[in-house]
Protein backbone atom coordinates (compact mmCIF):
# COMPACT_ATOMS: atom_id res chain seq x y z
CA UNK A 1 95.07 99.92 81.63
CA UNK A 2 97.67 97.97 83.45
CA UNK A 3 98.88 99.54 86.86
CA UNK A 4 102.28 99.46 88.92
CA UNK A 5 103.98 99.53 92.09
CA UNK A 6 106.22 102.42 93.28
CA UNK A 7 108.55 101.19 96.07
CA UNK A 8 110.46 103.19 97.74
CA UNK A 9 113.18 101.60 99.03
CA UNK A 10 114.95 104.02 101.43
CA UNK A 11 114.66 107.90 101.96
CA UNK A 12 117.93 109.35 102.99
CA UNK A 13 118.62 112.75 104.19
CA UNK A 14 121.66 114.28 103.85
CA UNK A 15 122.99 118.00 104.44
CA UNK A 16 124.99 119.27 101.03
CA UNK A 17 127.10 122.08 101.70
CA UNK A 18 125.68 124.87 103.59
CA UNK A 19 122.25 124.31 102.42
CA UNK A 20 120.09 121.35 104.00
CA UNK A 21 118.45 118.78 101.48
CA UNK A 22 116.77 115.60 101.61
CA UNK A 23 117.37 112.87 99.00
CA UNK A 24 114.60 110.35 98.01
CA UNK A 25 115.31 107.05 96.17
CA UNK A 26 113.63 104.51 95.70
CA UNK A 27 112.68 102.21 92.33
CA UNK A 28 109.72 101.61 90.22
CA UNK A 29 107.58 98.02 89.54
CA UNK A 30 105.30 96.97 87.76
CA UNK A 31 102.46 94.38 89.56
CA UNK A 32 104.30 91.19 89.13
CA UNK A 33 107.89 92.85 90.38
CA UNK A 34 109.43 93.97 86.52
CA UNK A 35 111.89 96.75 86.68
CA UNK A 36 109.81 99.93 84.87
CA UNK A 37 112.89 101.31 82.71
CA UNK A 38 112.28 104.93 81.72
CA UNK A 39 109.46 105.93 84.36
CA UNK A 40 109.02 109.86 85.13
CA UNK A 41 109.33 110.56 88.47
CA UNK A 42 108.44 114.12 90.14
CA UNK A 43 108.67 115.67 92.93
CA UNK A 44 107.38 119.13 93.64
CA UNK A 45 109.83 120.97 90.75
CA UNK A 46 112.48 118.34 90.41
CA UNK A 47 111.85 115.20 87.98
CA UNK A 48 113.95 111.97 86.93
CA UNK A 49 113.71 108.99 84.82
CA UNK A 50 114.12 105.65 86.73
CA UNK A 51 117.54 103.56 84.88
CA UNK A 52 117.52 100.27 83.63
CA UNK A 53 117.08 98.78 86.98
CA UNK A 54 114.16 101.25 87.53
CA UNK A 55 115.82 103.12 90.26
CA UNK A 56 115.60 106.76 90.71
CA UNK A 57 117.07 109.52 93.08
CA UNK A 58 115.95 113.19 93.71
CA UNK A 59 116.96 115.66 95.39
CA UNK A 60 114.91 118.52 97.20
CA UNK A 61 114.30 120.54 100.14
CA UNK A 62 112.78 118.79 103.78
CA UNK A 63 109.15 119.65 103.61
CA UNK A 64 106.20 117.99 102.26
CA UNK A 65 105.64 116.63 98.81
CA UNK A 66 103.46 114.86 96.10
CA UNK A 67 105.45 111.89 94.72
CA UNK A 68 104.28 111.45 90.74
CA UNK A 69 105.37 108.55 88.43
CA UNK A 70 104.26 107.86 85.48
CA UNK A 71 104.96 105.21 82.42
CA UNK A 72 103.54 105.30 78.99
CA UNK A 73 101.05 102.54 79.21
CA UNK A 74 100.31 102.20 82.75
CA UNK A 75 98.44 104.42 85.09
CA UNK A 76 100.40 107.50 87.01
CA UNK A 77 99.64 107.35 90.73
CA UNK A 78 100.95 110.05 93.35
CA UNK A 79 101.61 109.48 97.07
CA UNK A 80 102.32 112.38 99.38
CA UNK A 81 105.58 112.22 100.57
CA UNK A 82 107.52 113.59 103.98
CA UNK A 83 111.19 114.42 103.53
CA UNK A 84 112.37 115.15 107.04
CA UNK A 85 114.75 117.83 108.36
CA UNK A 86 118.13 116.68 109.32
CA UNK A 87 119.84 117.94 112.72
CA UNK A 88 122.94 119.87 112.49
């Protein structure tokens, strides 16, 4: 089963509205550096599908997480995953 590389490429926190939330992005590879169109990505409750370029974005409160992808022929992996608190 062929396997791939999640990169994240920057984790951004930002404070929307009154309520404080942390926003992930980052963009999904396979092993030799293709784009994975389509990917799930999940974290805790929220879930996305990477665009054309294979980038994704979620949103979700600071705390800690386990980061899922997954692509129909490849095999899912899951990283934990820290989204910090941002200072008022």
């Amino acid at each position: 089963m062929k396997s791939f590389i999640l990169f994240i490429s920057c984790l951004l926190s930002t404070v929307l509205g009154m309520a404080q939330s942390a926003r992930l992005t980052g963009a999904v590879t396979d092993s030799s550096g293709v784009a994975l169109k389509g990917a799930t990505v999940s974290l805790g409750s929220s879930q996305t599908v990477t665009d054309t370029a294979g980038k994704f974005s979620i949103v979700a409160a600071p705390g800690d997480y386990i980061l899922k992808v997954s692509y129909l022929g490849y095999r899912s992996v899951s990283e934990a995953v820290r989204l910090p608190r941002v200072a008022p």
